[in-house]
Protein backbone atom coordinates (compact mmCIF):
# COMPACT_ATOMS: atom_id res chain seq x y z
CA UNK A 1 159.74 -145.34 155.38
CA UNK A 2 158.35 -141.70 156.20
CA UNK A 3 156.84 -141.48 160.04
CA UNK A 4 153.44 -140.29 161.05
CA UNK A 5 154.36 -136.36 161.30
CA UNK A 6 153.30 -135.02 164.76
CA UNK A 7 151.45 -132.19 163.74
CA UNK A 8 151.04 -132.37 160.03
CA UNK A 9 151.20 -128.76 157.83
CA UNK A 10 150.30 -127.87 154.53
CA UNK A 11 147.63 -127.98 152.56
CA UNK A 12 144.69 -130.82 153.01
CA UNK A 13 145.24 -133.26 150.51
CA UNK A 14 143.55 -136.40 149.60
CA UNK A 15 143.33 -139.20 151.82
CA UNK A 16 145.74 -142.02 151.38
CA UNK A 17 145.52 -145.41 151.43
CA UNK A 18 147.82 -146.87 154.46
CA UNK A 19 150.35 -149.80 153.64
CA UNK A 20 149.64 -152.40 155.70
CA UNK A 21 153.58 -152.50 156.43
CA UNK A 22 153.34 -148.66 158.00
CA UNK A 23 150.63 -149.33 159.89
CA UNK A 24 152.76 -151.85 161.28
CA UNK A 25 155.69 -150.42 161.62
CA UNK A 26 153.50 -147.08 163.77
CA UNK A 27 151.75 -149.41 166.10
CA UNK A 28 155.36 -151.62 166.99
CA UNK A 29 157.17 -148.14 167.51
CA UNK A 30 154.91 -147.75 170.45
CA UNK A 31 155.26 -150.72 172.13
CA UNK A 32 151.85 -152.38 170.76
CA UNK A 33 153.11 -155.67 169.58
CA UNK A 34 156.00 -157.79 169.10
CA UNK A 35 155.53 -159.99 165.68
CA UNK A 36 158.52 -162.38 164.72
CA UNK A 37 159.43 -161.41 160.80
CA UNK A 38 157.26 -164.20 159.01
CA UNK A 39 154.32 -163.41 161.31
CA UNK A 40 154.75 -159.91 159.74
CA UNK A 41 154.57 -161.14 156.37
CA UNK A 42 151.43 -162.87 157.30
CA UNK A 43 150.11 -159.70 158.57
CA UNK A 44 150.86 -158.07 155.57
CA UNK A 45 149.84 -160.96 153.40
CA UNK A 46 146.22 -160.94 155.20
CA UNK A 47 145.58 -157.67 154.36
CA UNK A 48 146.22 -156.75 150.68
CA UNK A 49 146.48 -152.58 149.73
CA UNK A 50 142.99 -151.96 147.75
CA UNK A 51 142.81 -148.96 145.58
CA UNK A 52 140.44 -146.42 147.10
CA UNK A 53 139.99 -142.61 145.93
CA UNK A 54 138.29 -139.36 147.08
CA UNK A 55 138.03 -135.71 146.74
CA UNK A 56 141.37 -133.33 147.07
CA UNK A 57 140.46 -130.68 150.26
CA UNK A 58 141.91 -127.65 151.32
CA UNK A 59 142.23 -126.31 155.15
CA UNK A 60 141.07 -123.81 157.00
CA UNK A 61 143.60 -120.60 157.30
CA UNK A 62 142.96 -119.90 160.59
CA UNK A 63 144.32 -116.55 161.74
CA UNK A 64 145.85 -114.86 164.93
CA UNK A 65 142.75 -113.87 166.12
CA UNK A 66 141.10 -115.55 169.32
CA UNK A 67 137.16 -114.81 168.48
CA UNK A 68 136.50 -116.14 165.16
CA UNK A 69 133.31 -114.77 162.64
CA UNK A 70 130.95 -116.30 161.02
CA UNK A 71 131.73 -117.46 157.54
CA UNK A 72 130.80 -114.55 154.63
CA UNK A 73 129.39 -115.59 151.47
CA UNK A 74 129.10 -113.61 148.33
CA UNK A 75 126.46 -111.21 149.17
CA UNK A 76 124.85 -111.75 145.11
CA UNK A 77 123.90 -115.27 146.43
CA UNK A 78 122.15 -113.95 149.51
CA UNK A 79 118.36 -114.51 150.23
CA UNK A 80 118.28 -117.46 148.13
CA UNK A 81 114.48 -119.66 147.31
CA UNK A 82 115.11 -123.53 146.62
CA UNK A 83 112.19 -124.25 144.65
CA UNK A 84 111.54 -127.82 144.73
CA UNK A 85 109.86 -129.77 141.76
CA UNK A 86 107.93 -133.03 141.21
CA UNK A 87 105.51 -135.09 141.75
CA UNK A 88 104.80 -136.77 144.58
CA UNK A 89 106.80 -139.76 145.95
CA UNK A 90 109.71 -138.78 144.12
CA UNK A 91 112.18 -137.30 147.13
CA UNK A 92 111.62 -133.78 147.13
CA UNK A 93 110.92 -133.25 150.91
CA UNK A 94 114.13 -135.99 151.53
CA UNK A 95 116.07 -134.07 149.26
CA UNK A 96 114.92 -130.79 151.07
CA UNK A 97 115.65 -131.65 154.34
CA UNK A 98 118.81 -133.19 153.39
CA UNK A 99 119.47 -129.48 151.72
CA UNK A 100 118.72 -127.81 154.78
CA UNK A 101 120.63 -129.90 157.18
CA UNK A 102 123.88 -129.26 155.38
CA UNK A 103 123.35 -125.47 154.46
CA UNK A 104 122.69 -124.90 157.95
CA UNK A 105 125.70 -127.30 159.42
CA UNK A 106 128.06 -124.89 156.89
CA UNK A 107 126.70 -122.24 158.26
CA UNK A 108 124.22 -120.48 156.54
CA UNK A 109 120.79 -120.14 158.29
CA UNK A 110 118.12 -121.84 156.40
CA UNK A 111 114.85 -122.98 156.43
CA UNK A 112 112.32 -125.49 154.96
CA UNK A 113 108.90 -124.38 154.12
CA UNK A 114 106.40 -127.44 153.30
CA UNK A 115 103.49 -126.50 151.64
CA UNK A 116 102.02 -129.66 153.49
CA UNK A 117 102.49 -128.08 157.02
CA UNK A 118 100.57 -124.97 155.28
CA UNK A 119 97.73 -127.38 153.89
CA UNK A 120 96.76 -129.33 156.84
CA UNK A 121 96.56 -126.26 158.88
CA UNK A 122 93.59 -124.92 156.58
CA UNK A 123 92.01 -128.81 156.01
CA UNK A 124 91.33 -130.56 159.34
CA UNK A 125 91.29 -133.77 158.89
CA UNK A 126 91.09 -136.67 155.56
CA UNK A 127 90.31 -135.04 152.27
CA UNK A 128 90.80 -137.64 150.18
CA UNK A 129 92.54 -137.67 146.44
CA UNK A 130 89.99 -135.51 145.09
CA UNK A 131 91.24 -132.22 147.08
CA UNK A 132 93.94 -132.78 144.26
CA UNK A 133 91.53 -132.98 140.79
CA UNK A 134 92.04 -130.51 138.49
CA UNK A 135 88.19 -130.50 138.07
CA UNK A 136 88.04 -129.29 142.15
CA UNK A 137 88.08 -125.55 141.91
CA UNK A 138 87.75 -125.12 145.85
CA UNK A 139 90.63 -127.74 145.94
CA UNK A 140 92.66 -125.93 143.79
CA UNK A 141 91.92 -122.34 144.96
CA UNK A 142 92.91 -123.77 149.00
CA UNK A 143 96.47 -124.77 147.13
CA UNK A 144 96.75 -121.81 145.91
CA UNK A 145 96.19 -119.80 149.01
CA UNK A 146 98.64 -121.91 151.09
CA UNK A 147 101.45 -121.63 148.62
CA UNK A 148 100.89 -117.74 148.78
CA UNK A 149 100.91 -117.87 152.92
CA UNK A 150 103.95 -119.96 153.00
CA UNK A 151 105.99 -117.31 149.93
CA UNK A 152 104.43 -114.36 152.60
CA UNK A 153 106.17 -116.06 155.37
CA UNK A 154 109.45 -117.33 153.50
CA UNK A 155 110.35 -113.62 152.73
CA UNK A 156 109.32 -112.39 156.29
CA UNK A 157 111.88 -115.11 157.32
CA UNK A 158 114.36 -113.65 154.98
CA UNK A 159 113.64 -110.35 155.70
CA UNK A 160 113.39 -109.71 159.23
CA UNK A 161 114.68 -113.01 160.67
CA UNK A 162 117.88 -113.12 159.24
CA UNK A 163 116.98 -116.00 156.97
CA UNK A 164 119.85 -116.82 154.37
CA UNK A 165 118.40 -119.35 152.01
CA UNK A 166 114.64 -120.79 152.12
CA UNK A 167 113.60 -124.04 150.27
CA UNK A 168 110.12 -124.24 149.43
CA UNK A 169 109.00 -128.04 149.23
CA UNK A 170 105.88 -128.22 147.20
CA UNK A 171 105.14 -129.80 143.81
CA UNK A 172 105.23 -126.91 141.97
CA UNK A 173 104.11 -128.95 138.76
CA UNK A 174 102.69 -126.16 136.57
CA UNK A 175 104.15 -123.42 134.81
CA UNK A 176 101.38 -121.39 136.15
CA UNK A 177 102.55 -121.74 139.95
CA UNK A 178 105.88 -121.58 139.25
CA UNK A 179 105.72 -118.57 137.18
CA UNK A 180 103.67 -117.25 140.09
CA UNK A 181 106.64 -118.15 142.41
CA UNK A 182 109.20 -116.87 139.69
CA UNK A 183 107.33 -113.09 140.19
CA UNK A 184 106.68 -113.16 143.57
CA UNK A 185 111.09 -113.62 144.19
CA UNK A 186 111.71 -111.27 141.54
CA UNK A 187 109.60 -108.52 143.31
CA UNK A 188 111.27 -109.09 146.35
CA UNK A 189 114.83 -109.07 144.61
CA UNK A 190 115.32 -112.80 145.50
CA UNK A 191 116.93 -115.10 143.33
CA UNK A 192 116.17 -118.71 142.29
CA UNK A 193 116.93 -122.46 142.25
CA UNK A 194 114.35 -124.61 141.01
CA UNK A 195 115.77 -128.33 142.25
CA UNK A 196 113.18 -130.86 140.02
CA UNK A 197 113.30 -134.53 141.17
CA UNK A 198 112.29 -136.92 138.26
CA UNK A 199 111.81 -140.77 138.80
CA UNK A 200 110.61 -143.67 136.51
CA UNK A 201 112.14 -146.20 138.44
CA UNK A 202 109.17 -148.49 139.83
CA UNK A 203 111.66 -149.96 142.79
CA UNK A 204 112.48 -146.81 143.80
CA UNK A 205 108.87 -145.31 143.80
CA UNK A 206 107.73 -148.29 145.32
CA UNK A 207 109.72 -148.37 148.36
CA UNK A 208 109.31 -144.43 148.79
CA UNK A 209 105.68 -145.15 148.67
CA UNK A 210 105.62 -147.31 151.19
CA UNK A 211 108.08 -146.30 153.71
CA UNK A 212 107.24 -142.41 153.43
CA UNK A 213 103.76 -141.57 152.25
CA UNK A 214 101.93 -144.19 153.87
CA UNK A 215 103.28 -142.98 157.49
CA UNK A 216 103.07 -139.31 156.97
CA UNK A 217 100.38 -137.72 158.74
CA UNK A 218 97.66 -137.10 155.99
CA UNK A 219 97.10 -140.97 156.57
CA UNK A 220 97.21 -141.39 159.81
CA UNK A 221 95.26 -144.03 161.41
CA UNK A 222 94.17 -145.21 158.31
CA UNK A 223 93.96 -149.22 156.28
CA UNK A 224 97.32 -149.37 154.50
CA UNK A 225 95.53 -150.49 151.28
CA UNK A 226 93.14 -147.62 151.54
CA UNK A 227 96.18 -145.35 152.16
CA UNK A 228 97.75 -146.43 149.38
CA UNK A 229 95.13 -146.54 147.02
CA UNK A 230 94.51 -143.09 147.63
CA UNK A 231 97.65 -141.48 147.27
CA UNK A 232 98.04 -143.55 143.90
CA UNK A 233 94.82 -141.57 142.76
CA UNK A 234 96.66 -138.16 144.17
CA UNK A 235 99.47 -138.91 141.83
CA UNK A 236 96.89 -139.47 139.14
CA UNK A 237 95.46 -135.97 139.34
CA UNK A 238 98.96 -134.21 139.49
CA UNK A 239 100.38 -136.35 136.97
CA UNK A 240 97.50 -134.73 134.33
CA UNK A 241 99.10 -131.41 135.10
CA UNK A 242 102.50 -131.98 135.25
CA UNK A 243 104.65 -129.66 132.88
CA UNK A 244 108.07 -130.34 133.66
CA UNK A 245 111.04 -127.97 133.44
CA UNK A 246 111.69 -127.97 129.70
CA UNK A 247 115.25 -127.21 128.13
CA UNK A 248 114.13 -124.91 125.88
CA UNK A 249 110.98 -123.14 127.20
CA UNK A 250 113.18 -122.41 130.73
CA UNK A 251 116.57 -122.20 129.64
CA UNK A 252 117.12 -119.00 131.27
CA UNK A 253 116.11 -120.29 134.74
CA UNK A 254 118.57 -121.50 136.84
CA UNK A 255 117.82 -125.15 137.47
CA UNK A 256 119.12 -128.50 138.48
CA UNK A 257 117.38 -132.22 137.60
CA UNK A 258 118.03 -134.99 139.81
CA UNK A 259 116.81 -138.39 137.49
CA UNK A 260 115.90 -141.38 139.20
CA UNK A 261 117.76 -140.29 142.45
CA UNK A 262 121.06 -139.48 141.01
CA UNK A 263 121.57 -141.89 138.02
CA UNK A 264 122.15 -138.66 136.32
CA UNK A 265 121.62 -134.87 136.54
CA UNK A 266 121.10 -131.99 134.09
CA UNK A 267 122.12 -128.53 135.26
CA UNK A 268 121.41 -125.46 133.42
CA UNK A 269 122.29 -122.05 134.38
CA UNK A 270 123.64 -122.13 137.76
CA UNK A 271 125.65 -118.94 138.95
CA UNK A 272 126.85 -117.89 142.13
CA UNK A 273 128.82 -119.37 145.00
CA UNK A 274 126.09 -120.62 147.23
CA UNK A 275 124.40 -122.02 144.09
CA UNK A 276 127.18 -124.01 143.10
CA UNK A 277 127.42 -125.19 146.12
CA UNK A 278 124.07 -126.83 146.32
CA UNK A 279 124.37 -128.09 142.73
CA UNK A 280 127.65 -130.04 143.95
CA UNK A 281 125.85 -131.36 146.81
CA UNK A 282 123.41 -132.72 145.42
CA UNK A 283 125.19 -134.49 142.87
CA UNK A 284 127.46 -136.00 145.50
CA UNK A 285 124.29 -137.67 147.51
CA UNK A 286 122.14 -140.94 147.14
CA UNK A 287 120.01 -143.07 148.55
CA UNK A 288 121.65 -146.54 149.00
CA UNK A 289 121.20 -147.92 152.18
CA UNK A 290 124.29 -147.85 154.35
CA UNK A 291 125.85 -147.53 157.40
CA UNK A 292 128.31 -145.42 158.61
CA UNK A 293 130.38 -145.91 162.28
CA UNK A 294 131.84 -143.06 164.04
CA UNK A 295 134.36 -143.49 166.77
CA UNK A 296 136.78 -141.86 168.76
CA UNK A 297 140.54 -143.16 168.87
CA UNK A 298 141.79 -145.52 171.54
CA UNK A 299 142.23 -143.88 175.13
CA UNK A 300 145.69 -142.22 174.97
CA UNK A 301 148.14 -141.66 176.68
CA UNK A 302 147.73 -137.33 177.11
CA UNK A 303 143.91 -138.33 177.73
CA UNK A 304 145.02 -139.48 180.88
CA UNK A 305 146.67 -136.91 181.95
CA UNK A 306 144.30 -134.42 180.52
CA UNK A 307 146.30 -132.94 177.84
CA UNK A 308 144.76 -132.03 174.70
CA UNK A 309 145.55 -132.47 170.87
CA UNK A 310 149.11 -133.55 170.23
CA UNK A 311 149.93 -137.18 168.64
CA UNK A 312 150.97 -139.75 171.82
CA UNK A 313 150.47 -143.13 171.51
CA UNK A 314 147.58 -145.11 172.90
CA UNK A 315 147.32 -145.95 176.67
CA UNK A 316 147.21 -149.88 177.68
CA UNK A 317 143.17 -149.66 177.65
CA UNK A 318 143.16 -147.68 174.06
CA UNK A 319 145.01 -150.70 172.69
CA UNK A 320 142.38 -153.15 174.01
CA UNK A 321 139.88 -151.01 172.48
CA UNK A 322 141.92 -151.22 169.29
CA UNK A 323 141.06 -155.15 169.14
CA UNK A 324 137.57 -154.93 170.34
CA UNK A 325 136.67 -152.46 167.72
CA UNK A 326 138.30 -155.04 165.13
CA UNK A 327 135.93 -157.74 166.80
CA UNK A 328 132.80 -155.30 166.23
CA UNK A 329 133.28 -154.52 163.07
CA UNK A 330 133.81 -158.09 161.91
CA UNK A 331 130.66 -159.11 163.57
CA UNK A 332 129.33 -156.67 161.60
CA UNK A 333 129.40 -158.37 158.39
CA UNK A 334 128.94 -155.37 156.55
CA UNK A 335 130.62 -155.68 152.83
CA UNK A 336 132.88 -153.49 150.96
CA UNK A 337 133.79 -151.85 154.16
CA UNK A 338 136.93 -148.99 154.14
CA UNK A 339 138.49 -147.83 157.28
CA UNK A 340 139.23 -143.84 157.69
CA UNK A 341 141.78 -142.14 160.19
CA UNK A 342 143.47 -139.10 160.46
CA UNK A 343 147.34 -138.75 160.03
CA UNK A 344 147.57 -138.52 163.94
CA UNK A 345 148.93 -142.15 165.61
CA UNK A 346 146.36 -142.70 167.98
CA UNK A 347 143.60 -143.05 164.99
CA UNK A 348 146.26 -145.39 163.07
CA UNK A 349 146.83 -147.29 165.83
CA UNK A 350 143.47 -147.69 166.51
CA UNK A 351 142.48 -149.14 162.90
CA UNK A 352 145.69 -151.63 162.90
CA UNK A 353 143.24 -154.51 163.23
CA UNK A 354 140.64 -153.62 161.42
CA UNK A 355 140.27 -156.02 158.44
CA UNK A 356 139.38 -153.00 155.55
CA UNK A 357 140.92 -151.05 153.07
CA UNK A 358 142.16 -148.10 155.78
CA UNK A 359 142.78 -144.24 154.20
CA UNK A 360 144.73 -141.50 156.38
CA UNK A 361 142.77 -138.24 155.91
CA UNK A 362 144.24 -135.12 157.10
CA UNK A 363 141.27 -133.19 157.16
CA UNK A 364 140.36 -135.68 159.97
CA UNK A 365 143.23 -134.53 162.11
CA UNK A 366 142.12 -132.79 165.65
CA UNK A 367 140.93 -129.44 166.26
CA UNK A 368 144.33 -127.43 166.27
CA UNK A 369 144.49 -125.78 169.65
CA UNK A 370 147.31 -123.50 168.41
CA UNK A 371 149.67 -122.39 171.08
CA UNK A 372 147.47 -124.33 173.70
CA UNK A 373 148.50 -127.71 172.05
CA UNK A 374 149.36 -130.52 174.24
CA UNK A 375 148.37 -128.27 177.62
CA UNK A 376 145.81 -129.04 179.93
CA UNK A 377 143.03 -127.35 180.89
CA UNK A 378 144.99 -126.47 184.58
CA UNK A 379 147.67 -124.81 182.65
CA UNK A 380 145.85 -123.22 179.85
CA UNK A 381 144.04 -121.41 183.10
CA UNK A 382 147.08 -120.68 184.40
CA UNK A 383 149.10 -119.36 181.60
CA UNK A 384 146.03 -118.07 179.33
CA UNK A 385 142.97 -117.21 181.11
CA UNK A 386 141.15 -114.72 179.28
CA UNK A 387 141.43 -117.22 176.32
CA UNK A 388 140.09 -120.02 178.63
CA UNK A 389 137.03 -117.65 179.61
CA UNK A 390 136.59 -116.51 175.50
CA UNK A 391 136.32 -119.90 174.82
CA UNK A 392 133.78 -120.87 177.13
CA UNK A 393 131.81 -117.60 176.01
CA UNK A 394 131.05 -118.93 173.18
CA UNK A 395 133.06 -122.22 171.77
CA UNK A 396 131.94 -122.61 168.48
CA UNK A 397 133.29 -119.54 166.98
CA UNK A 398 136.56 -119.29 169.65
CA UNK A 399 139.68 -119.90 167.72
CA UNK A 400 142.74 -120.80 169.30
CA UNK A 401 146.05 -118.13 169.28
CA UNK A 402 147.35 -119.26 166.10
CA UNK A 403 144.86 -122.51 166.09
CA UNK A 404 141.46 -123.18 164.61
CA UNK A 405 138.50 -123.05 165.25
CA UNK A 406 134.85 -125.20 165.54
CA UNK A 407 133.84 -123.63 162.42
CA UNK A 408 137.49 -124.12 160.90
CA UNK A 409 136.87 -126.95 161.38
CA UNK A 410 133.20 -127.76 159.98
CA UNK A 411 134.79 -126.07 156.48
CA UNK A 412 138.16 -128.62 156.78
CA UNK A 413 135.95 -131.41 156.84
CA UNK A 414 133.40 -130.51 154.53
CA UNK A 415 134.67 -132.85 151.96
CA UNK A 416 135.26 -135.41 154.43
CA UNK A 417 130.90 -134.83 154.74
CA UNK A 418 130.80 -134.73 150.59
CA UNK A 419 132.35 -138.13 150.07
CA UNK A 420 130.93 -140.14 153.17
CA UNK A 421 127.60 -138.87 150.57
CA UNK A 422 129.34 -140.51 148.23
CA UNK A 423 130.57 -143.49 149.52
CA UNK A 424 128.51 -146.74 151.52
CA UNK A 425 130.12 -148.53 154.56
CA UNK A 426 132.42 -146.55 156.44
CA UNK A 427 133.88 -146.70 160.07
CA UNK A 428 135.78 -143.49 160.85
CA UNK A 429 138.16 -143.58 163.37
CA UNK A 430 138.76 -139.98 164.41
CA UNK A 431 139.13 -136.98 167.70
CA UNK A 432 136.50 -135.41 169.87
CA UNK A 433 136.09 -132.25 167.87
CA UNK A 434 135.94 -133.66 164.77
CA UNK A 435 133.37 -136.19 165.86
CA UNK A 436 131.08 -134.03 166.83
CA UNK A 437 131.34 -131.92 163.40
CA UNK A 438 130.67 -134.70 161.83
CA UNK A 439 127.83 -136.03 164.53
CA UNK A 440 126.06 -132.58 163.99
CA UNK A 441 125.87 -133.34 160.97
CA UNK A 442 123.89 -135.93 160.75
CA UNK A 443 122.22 -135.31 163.60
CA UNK A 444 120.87 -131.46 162.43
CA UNK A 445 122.17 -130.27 165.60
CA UNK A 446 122.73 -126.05 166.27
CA UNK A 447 125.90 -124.41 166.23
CA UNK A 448 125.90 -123.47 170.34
CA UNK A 449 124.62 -127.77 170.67
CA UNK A 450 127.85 -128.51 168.77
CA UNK A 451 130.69 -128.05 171.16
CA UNK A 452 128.97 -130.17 173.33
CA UNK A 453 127.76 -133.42 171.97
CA UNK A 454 128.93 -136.11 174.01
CA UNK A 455 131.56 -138.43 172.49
CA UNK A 456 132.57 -140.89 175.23
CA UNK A 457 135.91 -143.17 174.61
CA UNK A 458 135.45 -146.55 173.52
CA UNK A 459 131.84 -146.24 172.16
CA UNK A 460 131.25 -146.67 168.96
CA UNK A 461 128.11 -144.88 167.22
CA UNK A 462 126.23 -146.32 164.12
CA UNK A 463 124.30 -144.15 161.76
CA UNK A 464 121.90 -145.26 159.48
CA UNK A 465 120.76 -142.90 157.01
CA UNK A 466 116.82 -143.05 156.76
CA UNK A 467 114.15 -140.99 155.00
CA UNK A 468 114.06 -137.56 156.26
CA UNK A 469 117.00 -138.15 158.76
CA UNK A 470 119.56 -140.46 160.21
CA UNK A 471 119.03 -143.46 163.31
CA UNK A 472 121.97 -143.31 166.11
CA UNK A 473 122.48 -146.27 167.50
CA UNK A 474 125.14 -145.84 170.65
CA UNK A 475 127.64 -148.95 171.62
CA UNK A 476 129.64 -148.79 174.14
CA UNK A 477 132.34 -151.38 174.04
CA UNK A 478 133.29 -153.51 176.76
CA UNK A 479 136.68 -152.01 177.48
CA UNK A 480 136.78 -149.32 180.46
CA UNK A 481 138.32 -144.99 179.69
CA UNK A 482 138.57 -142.18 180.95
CA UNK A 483 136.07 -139.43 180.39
CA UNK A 484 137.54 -136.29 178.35
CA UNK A 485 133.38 -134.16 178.41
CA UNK A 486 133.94 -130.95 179.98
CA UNK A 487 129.95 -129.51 180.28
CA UNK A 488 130.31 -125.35 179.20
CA UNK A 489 130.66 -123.78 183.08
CA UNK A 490 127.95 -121.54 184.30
CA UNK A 491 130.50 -118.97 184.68
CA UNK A 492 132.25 -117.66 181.60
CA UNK A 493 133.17 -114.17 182.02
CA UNK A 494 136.63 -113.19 181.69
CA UNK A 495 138.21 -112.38 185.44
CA UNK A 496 136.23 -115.30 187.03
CA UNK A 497 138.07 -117.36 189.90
CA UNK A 498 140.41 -120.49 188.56
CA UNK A 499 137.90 -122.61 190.69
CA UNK A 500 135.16 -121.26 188.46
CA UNK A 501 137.19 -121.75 185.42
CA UNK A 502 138.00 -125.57 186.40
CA UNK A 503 134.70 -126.24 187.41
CA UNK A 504 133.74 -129.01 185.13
CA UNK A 505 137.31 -130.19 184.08
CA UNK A 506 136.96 -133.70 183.79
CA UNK A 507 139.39 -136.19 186.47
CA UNK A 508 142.74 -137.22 185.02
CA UNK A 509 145.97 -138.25 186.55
């Protein structure tokens, strides 16, 4: 029976599902419980093995120098327009700000422009479904003009604000706009995605209808029927226009559709890394409600005494944690729950009671702090303090002497982000750094916020995935720990005073 290695190497590979006997077997190695042999085999008997699967990952290579760059994508791919498609009610701003979220949490700055926004600046006020008639010239000619002011200010954006990729969420139902879209990119030396969003489904529509359009701020203040009646009639009028992508008469435009919210897709055309990229994400999202629960391990033993990374063993209070998570999450009721560690003991150790299906990812494994592993902030001071002061500079992009980096780490666990997409209930059990990778995620939170996001010890935090964002809900559980924040200093420079350097250094024994 293989041990838990205590720094794992090698490529990322997929996660694996955890016999219940090795779980066992890592927890009473440490001391966390003393079963006689047939209350083992009822341990193992209560929990059966349940086949589970996800997507192979590779790591980051993280190199020998401290200051990391930003990522580099192939330069053909830059300046990128996300045209969105479809008529209304059918997902396109969800899917757009979903789009965004993740381009900009991988790194590459990008922007939604709503044609909306651009609309209700020039129209104060109600207009009623009739703005929207075909038969409504000034209508139509106001539409026009806003989706030429919001192309003017996607390529200024671009151009001189060092845009990356801009997704322009409008309905962009006629060949006639689109085409006008199509030349205005091309004379700009921009390329194009047109994403279309197509939906038949009446459950779906309904519920988008009512949860989305009715609250958004053309109908504010206004009789739900009314509201609804109305934007029925808006669909009306764009419906009688509606030419959508065809195979034939745009097969040389690079395009994805996304039917009935990912029952199936139809890609044609798609080059180029960043392309690719979006085409996979998309087809890896959908829309079922869920939950998922992020946590930190157990308090541990080197949290105590301040040390980061390395793989001890949970303190006395991180094993009581350990059962009141178990408690939680049963309370929960939620169905077809899986449990999801890292390789590292403290996470494992932390899931042994949890009554799920429980997968070891490595790509889940702690920020690797290189030749500074298992050190604590006193003696990283001492022994390294230029690094100390780089790091505090500016954290995100700081790698560790022969370690990794925040941004090594947002691309290790970008398939950890694909298949939590994928998947529906999910509790993962995992470190500080990686929990706030994964919190800015969800959250849409900056690279300089990142580094920062407050992960206390035995709290659990439960995200529910909503329209155009996610709900946090924060629970602390009832068991006391340490706290392992350290807020950035207000002096960073390198040659500051070790009492400057240690300013915010959380307590520890």
């Amino acid at each position: 029976m293989l041990p838990v290695p205590l720094r794992p190497t090698g490529p990322i590979s997929s996660p694996r599902l955890i016999p219940r006997r090795k779980i066992l077997d890592i927890v009473d190695r440490a001391g966390g419980l003393n079963l006689s042999s047939s209350e083992r085999e009822e341990e193992e008997r209560m929990h059966p093995i349940m086949a589970a699967s996800a997507p192979t990952s590779r790591s980051a290579s993280p190199t020998k120098n401290s200051q990391a760059k930003r990522r580099v994508f192939d330069m053909s791919d830059q300046h990128l327009v996300v045209v969105m498609v479809g008529l209304p009610a059918r997902g396109k701003t969800y899917i757009s700000k979903k789009l965004t979220r993740y381009l900009n949490w991988i790194g590459l700055n990008t922007r939604a422009f709503h044609q909306g926004d651009y609309r209700r600046k020039a129209v104060k006020g109600y207009i009623g479904h009739f703005f929207y008639a075909l038969e409504n010239e000034e209508g139509q000619n106001i539409q026009r003009q806003c989706a030429i002011d919001a192309l003017d200010d996607m390529a200024d954006w671009l151009f001189n604000h060092g845009g990356s990729v801009a997704v322009f969420d409008a309905t962009n139902t006629t060949r006639e706009r689109r085409e006008m879209i199509y030349k205005f990119c091309k004379s700009k030396h921009v390329k194009l995605l047109y994403v279309e969003s197509l939906c038949d489904n009446n459950d779906v529509l309904t519920a988008n209808i009512s949860e989305v359009k009715i609250c958004s701020p053309d109908y504010q203040d206004m009789d739900k029927e009314k509201a609804l009646n109305d934007f029925l009639q808006r669909i009306e009028h764009y419906a009688k226009a509606y030419e959508p992508l065809d195979n034939e008469h745009d097969k040389q435009l690079p395009f994805i559709k996304v039917i009935n919210c990912g029952d199936r897709y139809l890609v044609n055309k798609v080059a180029g890394h960043i392309q690719s990229k979006i085409v996979y994400y998309l087809m890896n999202t959908h829309v079922t409600p869920r939950n998922i629960y992020l946590t930190r391990h157990g308090e541990s033993e080197h949290n105590l005494k301040g040390r980061i990374g390395g793989d001890a063993d949970l303190s006395p209070r991180g094993w009581r944690f350990a059962e009141e998570l178990a408690g939680f999450i049963d309370k929960q009721h939620v169905s077809g729950m899986q449990a999801w560690t890292s390789q590292l003991k403290r996470t494992v150790q932390t899931a042994w009671r949890i009554n799920a299906p429980i997968l070891q990812w490595k790509a889940l494994n702690e920020i690797d702090a290189g030749v500074c592993d298992e050190m604590t902030y006193e003696e990283i001071q001492a022994k390294f303090p230029s690094e100390f002061a780089l790091r505090d500079e500016n954290k995100f992009t700081y790698r560790y002497p022969k370690g990794e980096s925040y941004e090594d780490l947002i691309s290790r666990l970008e398939p950890v982000i694909m298949e939590l997409e994928r998947q529906e209930n999910i509790l993962v059990i995992c470190h500080q750094g990686v929990m706030r990778c994964l919190l800015a995620y969800f959250l849409d939170k900056k690279a300089e916020e990142l580094p920062y996001i407050k992960c206390p010890l035995h709290t659990v935090f439960k995200l529910t995935p909503v329209a155009y964002g996610c709900r946090v809900e924060e629970v602390p559980l009832s068991v006391p720990a340490i706290d392992t924040h350290r807020p950035k200093p207000t002096i960073c420079k390198i040659g500051r005073r070790p009492s400057e350097a240690l300013a915010t250094v959380p307590p520890h024994y």
